[in-house]
Protein backbone atom coordinates (compact mmCIF):
# COMPACT_ATOMS: atom_id res chain seq x y z
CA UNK A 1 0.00 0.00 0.00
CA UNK A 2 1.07 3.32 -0.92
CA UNK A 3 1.37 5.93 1.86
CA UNK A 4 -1.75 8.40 0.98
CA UNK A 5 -1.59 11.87 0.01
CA UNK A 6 -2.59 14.91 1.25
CA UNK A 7 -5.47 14.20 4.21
CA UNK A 8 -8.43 15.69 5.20
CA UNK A 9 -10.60 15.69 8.12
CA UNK A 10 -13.44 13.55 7.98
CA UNK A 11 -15.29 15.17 10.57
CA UNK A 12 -17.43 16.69 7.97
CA UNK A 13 -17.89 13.54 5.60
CA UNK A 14 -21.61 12.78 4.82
CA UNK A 15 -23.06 9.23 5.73
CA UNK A 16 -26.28 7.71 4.80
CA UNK A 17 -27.19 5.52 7.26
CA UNK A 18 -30.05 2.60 6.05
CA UNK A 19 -32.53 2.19 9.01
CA UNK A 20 -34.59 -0.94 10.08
CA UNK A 21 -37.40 -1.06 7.16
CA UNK A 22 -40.08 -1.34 10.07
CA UNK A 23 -39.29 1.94 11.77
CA UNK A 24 -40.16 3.39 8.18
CA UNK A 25 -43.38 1.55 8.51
CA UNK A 26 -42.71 -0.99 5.81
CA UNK A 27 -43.00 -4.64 5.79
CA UNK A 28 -40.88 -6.83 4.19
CA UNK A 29 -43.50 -9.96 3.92
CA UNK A 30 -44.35 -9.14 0.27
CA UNK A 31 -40.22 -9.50 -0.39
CA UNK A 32 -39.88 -12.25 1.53
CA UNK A 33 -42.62 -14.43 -0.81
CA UNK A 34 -40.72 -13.44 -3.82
CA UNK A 35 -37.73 -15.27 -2.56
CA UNK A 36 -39.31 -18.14 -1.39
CA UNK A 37 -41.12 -18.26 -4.60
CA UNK A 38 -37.63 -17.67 -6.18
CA UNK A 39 -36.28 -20.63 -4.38
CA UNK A 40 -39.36 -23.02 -5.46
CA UNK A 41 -38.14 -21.99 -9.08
CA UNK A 42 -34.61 -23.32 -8.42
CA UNK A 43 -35.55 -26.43 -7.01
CA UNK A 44 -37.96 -27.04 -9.80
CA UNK A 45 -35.16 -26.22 -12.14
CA UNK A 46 -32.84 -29.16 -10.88
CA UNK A 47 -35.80 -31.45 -10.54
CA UNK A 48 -35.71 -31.71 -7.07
CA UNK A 49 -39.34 -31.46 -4.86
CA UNK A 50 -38.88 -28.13 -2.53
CA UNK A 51 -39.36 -29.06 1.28
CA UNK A 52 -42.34 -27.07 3.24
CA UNK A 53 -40.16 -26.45 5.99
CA UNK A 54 -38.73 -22.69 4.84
CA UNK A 55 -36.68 -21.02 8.17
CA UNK A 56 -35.61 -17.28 8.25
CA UNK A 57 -32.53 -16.80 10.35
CA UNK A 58 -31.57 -13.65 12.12
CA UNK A 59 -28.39 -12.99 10.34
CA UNK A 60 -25.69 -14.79 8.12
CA UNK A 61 -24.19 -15.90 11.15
CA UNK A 62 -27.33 -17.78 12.49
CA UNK A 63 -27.69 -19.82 9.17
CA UNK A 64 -23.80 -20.70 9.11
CA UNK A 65 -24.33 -22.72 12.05
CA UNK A 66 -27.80 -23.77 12.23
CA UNK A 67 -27.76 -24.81 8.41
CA UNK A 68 -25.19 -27.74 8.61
CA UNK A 69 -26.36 -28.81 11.96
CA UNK A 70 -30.04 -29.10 10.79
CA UNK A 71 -28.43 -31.20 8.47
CA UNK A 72 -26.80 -33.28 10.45
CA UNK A 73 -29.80 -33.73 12.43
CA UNK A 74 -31.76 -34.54 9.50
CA UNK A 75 -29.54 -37.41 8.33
CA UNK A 76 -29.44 -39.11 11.67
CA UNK A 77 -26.49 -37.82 13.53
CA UNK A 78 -28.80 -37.26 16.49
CA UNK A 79 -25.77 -37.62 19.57
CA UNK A 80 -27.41 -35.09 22.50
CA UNK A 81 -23.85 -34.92 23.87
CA UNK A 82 -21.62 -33.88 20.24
CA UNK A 83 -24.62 -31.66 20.17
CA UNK A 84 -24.37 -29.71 23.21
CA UNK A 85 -20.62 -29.19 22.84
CA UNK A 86 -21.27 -28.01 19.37
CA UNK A 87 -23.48 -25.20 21.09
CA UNK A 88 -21.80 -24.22 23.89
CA UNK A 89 -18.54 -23.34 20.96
CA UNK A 90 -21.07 -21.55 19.32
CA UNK A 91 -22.06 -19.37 23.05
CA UNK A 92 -18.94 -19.13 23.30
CA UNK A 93 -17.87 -17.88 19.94
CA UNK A 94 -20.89 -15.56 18.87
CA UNK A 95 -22.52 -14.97 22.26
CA UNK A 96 -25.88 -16.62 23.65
CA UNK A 97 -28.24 -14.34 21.56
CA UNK A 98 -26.84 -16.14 18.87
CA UNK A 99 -26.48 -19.07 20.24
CA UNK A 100 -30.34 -19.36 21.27
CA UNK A 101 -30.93 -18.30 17.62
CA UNK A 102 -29.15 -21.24 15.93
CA UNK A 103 -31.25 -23.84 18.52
CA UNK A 104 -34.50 -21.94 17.52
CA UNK A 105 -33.19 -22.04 13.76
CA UNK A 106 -32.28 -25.81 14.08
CA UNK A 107 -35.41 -27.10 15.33
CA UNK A 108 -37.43 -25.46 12.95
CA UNK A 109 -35.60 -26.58 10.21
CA UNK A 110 -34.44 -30.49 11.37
CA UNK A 111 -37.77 -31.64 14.19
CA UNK A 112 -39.47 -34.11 12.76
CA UNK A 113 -37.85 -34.13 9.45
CA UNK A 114 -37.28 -37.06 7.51
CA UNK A 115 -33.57 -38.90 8.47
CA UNK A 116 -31.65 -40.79 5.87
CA UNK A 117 -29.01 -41.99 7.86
CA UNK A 118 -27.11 -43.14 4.83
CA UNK A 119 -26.37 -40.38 3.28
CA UNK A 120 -24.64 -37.58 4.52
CA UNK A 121 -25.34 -33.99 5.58
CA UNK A 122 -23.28 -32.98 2.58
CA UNK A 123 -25.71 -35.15 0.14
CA UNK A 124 -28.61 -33.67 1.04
CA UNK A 125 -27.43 -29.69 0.51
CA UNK A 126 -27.93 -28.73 -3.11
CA UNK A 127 -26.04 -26.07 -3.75
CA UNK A 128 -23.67 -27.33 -6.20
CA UNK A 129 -26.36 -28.62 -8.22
CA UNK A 130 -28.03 -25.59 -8.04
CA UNK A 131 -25.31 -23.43 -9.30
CA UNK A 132 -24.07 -25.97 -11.77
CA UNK A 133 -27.78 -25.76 -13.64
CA UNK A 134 -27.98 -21.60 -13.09
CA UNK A 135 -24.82 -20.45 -14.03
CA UNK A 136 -24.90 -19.91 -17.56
CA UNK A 137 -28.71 -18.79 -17.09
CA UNK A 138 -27.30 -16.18 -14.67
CA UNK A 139 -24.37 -15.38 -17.24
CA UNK A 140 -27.11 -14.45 -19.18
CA UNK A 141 -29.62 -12.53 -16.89
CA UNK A 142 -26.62 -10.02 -15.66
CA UNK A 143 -25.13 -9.61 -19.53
CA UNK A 144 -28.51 -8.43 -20.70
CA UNK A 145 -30.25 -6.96 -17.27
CA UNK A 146 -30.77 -2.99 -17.34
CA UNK A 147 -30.34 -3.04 -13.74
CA UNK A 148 -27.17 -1.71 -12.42
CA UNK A 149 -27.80 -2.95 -9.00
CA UNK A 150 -28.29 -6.71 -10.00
CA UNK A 151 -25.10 -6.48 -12.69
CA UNK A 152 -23.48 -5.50 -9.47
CA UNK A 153 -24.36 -8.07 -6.92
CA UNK A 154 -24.05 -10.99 -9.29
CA UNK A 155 -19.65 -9.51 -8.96
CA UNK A 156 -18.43 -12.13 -6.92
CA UNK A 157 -21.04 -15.24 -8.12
CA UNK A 158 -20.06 -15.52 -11.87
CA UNK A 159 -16.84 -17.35 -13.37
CA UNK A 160 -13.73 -14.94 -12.74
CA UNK A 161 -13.17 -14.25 -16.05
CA UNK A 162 -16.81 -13.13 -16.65
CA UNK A 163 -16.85 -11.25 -13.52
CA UNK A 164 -13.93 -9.12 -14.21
CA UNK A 165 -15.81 -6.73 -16.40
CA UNK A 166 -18.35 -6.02 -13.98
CA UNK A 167 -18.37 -3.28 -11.01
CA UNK A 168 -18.08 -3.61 -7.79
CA UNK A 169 -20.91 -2.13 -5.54
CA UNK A 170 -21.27 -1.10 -1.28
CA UNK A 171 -23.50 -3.99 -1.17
CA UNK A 172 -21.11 -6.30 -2.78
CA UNK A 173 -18.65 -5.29 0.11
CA UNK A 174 -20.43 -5.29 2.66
CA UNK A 175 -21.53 -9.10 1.62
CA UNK A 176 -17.72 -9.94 1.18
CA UNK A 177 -16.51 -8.80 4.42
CA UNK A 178 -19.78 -10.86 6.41
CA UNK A 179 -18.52 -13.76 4.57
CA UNK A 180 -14.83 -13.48 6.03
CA UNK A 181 -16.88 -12.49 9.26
CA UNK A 182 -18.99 -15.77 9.68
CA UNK A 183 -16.22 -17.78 8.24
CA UNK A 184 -13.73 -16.58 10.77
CA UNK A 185 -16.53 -17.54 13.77
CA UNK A 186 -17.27 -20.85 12.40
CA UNK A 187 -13.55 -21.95 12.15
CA UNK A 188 -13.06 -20.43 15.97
CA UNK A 189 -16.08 -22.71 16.61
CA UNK A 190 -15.59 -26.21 14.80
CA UNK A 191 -11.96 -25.63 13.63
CA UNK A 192 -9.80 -27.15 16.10
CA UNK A 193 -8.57 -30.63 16.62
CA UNK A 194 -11.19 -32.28 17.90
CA UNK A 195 -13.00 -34.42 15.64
CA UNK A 196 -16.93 -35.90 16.14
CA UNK A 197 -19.67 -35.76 14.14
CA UNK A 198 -21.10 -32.58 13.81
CA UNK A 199 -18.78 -30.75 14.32
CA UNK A 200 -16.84 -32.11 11.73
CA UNK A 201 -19.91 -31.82 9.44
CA UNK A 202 -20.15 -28.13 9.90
CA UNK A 203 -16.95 -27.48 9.11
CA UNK A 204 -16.62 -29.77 5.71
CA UNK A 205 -20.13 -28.57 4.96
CA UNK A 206 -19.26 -25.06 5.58
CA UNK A 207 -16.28 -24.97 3.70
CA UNK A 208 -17.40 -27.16 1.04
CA UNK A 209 -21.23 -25.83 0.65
CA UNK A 210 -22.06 -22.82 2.33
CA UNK A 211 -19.21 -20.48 1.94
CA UNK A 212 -20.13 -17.38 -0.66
CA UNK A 213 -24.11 -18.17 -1.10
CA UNK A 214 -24.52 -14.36 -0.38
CA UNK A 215 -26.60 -11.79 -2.10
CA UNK A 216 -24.93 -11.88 -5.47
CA UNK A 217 -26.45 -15.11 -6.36
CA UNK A 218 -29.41 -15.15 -4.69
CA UNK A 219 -30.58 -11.65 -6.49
CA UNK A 220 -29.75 -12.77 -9.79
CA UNK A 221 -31.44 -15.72 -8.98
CA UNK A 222 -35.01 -13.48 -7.99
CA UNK A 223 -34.30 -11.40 -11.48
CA UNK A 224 -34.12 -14.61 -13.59
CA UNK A 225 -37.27 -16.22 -11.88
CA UNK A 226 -39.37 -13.26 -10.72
CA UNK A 227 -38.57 -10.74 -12.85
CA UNK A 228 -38.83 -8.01 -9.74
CA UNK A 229 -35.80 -5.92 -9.83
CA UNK A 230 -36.25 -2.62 -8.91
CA UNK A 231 -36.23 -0.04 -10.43
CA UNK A 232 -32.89 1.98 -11.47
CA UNK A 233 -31.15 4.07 -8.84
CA UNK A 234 -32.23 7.32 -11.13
CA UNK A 235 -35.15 6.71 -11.32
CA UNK A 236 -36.45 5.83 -8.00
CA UNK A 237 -37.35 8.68 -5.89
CA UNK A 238 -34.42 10.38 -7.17
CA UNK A 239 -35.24 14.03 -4.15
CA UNK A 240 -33.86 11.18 -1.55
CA UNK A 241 -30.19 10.99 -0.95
CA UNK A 242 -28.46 8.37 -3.27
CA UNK A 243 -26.86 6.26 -0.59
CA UNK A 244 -29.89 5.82 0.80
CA UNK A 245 -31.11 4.47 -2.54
CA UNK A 246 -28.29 2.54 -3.24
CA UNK A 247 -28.57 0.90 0.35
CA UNK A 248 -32.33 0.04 0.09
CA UNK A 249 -30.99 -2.16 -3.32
CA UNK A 250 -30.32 -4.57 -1.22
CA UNK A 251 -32.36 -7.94 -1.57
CA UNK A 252 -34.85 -9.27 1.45
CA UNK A 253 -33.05 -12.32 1.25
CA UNK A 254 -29.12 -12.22 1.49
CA UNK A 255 -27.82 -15.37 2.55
CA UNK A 256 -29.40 -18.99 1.25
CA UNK A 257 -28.96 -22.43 2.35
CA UNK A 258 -31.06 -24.89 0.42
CA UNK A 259 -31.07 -28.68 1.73
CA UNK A 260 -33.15 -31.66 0.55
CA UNK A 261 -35.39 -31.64 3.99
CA UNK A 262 -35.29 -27.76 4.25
CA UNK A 263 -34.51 -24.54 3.46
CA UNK A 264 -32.84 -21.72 5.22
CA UNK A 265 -32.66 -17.83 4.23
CA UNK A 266 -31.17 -14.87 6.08
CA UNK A 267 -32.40 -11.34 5.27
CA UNK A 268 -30.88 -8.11 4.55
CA UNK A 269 -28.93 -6.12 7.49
CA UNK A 270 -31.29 -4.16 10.17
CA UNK A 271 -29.24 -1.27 8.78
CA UNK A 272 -26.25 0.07 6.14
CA UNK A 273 -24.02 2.92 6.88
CA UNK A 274 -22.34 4.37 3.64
CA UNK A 275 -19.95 7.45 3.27
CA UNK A 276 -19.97 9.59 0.23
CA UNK A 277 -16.99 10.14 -1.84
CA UNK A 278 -17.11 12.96 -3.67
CA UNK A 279 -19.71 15.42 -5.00
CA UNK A 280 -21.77 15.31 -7.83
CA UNK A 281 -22.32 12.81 -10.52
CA UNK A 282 -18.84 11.59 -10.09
CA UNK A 283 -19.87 10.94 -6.30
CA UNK A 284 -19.52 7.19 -4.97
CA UNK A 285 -20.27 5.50 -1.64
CA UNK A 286 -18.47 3.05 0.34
CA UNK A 287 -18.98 1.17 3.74
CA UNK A 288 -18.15 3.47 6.71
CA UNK A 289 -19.15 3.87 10.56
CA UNK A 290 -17.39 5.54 13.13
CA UNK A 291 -19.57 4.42 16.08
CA UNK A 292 -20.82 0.63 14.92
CA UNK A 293 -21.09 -1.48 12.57
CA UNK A 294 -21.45 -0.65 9.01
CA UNK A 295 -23.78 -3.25 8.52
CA UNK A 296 -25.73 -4.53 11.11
CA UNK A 297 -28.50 -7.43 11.30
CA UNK A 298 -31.21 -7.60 14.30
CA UNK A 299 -29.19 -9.71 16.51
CA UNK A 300 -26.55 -7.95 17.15
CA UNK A 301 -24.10 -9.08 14.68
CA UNK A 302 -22.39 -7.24 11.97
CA UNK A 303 -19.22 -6.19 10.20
CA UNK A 304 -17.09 -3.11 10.85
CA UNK A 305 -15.62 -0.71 7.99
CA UNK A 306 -13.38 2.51 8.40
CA UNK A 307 -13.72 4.21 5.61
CA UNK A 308 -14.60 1.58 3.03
CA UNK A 309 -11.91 -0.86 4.64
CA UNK A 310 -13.12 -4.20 6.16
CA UNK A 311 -12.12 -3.93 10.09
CA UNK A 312 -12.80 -5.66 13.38
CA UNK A 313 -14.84 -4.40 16.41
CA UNK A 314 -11.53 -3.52 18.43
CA UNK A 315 -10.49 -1.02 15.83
CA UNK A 316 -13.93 0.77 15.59
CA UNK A 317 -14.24 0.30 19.71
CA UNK A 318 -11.02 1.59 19.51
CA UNK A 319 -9.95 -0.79 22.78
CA UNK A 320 -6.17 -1.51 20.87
CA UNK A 321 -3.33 -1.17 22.81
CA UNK A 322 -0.84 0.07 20.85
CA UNK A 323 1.56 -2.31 21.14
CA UNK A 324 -1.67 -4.51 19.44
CA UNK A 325 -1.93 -1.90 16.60
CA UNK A 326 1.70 -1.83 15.99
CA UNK A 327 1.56 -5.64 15.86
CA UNK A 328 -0.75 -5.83 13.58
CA UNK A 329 0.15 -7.76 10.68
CA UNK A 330 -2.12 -6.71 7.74
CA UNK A 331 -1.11 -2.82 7.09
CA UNK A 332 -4.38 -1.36 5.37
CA UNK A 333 -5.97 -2.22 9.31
CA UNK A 334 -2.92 -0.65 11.13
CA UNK A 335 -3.56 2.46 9.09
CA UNK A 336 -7.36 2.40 10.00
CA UNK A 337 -6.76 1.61 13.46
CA UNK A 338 -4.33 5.11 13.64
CA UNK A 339 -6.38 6.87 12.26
CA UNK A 340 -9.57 5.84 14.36
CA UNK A 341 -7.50 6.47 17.13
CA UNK A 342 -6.32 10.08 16.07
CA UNK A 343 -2.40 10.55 14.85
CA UNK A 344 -2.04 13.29 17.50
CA UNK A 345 -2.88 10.13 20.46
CA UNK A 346 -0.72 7.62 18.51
CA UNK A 347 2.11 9.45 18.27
CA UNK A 348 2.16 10.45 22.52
CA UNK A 349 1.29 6.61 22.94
CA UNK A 350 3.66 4.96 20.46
CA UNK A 351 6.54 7.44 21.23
CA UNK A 352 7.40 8.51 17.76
CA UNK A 353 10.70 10.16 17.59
CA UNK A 354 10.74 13.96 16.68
CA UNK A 355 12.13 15.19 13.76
CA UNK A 356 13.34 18.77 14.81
CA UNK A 357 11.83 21.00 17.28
CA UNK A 358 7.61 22.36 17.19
CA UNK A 359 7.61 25.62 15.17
CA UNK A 360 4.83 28.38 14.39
CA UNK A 361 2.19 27.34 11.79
CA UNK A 362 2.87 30.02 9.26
CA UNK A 363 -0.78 29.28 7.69
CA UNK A 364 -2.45 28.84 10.87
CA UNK A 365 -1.80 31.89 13.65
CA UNK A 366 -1.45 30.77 16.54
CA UNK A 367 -0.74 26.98 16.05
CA UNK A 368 1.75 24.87 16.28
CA UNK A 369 3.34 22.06 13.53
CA UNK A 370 5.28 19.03 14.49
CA UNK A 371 6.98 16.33 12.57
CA UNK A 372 7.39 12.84 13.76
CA UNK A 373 9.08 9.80 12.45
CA UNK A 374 6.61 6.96 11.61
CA UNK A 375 7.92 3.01 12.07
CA UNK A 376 8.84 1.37 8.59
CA UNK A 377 6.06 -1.38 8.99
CA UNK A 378 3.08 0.88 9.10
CA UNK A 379 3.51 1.45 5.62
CA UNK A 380 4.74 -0.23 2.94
CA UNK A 381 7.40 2.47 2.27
CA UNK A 382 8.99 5.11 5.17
CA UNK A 383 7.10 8.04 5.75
CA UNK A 384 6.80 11.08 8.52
CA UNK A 385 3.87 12.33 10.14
CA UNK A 386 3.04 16.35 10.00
CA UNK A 387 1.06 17.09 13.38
CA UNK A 388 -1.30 20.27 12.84
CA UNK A 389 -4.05 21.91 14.23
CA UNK A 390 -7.16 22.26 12.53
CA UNK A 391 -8.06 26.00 11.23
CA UNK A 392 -11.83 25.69 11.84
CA UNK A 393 -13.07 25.44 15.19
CA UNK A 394 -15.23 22.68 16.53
CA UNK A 395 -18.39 23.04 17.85
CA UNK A 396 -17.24 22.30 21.32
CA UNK A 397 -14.47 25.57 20.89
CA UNK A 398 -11.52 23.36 20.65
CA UNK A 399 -9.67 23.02 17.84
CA UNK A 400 -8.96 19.27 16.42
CA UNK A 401 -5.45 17.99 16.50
CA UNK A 402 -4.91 15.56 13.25
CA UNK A 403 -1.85 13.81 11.08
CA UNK A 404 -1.03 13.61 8.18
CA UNK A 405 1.73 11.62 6.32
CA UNK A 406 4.45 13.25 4.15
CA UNK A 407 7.55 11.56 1.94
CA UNK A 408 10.13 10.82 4.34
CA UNK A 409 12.79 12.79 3.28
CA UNK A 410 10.48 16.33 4.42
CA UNK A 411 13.33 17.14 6.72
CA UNK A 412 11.15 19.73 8.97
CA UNK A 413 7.48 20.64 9.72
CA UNK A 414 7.34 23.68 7.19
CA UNK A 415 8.33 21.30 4.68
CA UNK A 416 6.42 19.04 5.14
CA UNK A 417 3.31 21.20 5.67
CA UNK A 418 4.23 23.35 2.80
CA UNK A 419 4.43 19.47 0.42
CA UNK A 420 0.70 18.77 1.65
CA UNK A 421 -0.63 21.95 -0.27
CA UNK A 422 1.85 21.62 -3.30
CA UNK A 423 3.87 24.91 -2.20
CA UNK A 424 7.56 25.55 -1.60
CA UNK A 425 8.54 25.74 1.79
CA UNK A 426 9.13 29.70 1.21
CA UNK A 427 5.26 29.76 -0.60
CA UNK A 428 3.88 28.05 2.54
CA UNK A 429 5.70 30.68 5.11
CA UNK A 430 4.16 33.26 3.35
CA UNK A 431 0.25 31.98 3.31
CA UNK A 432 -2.73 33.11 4.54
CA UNK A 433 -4.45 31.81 7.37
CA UNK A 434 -5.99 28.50 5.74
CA UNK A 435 -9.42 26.40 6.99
């Protein structure tokens, strides 16, 4: 990664946040028919009969456990004790609002279904078949659909080499990074070394069925067989703030797991937070939330994004140490994990060394500039960090200490302030008090 350029505050940055369709007064029971209905088509299409038993999950993380262990269930593997340990590691992993979830999930969807004891959970899930039958009717659908929004869910379901030449969407992130959420609980869960039935189920079912059913396919899958899509972001409601729009294109039904005995769907998030980049028609929008999760689903679980990067809950929390944050191997989240925290706190915390002594802002009366030394592994390449006050005052009176990061060989603060605007360090002496 590429140290950044010039920064900005944020403080100011608009965000659309999506709120729970029932505090709008809408009801999602009308959607939710179309996907079942949606479902009934794909089963029909691979000649299978579609079970009565249809279970909506509270999030994507409900249905990653409850699906394989239904399944399990439903082929036999009925052991009370494997059972129990399987959902005490899910307490312990996702908490016990999830945890009573998946049992409420898993006796819907496995009591008193039929058990084949011969075949195995991974027999009776048909995704494979499913996708093997739809894929070049999908190819199809999202070559020839006016629909921006379905061309750009469908990103991550077709064949690489088909999917290259499509866009990439908020939704389409947001869906990635609650796949590498779930996936990361369920191997905490069922990953170690001990092996017994279900467990072991969930985890080769998991990896082997479940992984990436998200929104991409399922929507496409609505288009081909319902022919619902709404309609294009222009042209609905277009007096209501585009992120909103774009965040209401997201399908009822996000997450699928079809089985032979049953079928399990997960709907959209409670809520979507999305920043604006940009003004104007060249604006675009990408997962951000300071104080939560980007996206969040009614039972508490969701996924975390700092400006459009995919983060955990400890760097939006901000409860790093930051010994933690300078451990941290993957650099785009050490850089999001700064800058939650502020530059002006890092740099007290993490002792960065000084690069010559505090001098007068020449472009800010009254303020003060500072240049620090930043460790080699934050970035990919060495760079320094200007300290500098902001011009405007906040709301509260103060005025907001921030950081940005300059090429490393900016040998003192007016240099380095002076590179930030494009000036000479004689230009920048010389300036005019700047917001």
């Amino acid at each position: 990664m590429n140290p950044p350029g010039p920064a900005r505050s944020t403080a100011g940055e608009r965000e659309a946040a999506r709120t729970p369709r029932a505090e709008r007064g809408r009801d999602d029971t009308a959607e939710r028919r179309a996907w079942e209905s949606a479902a009934r088509a794909c089963y029909r299409e691979i000649g299978v009969p579609f079970p009565e038993r249809v279970v909506w999950v509270s999030s994507p993380l409900v249905g990653a456990f409850a699906a394989p262990i239904a399944a399990c269930l439903s082929t036999g593997h009925r052991n009370n004790r494997v059972l129990d340990s399987v959902y005490r590691a899910v307490d312990d992993t996702a908490g016990e609002t999830v945890g009573h979830a998946v049992r409420t999930a898993v006796q819907a969807a496995a009591d008193g279904a039929m058990s084949d004891p011969v075949h195995g959970a991974a027999a009776t899930a048909l995704h494979a078949e499913i996708a093997a039958t739809m894929r070049s009717a999908l190819a199809a659908v999202v070559r020839d659909a006016p629909h921006e929004a379905v061309r750009e869910a469908a990103h991550d379901t077709l064949p690489r080499e088909e999917s290259r030449i499509l866009p990439t969407s908020p939704l389409a992130t947001l869906a990635g990074a609650s796949d590498e959420a779930v996936r990361a609980a369920v191997d905490t869960a069922v990953g170690g070394p001990r092996q017994d039935t279900i467990r072991g189920e969930v985890r080769r079912l998991w990896r082997a069925h479940l992984g990436f059913q998200r929104s991409g396919t399922w929507l496409n899958l609505v288009g081909h067989f319902q022919q619902t899509a709404a309609l294009p972001l222009d042209e609905k409601q277009p007096q209501r703030p585009i992120a909103e729009r774009i965040a209401e294109q997201a399908p009822a039904g996000w997450w699928w797991w079809p089985f032979q005995d049953f079928v399990m769907l997960c709907p959209r998030p409670a809520e979507i937070h999305l920043e604006q980049v940009g003004e104007g028609a060249g604006a675009t929008h990408r997962p951000h939330r300071a104080d939560g999760p980007a996206a969040g689903w009614a039972d508490g679980f969701g996924v975390y994004f700092w400006h459009g990067t995919h983060v955990t809950q400890a760097v939006i929390e901000d409860t790093l140490t930051t010994d933690e944050i300078l451990r941290e191997t993957n650099a785009e989240i050490r850089r999001c994990a700064i800058e939650r925290r502020g530059w002006d706190r890092f740099i007290t915390e993490a002792r960065l060394d000084q690069v010559g002594p505090a001098v007068p802002d020449p472009g800010n009366p009254g303020q003060t500039l500072t240049l620090h030394d930043v460790p080699a592994d934050i970035y990919t390449t060495h760079v320094r960090v200007l300290l500098c006050t902001n011009g405007t005052v906040e709301r509260d009176g103060t005025r907001r200490r921030f950081g940005l990061t300059v090429p490393a060989d900016c040998t003192d603060p007016i240099e380095a302030a002076a590179w930030t605007y494009g000036l000479t360090s004689a230009q920048y002496a010389t300036a005019q008090r700047r917001s």
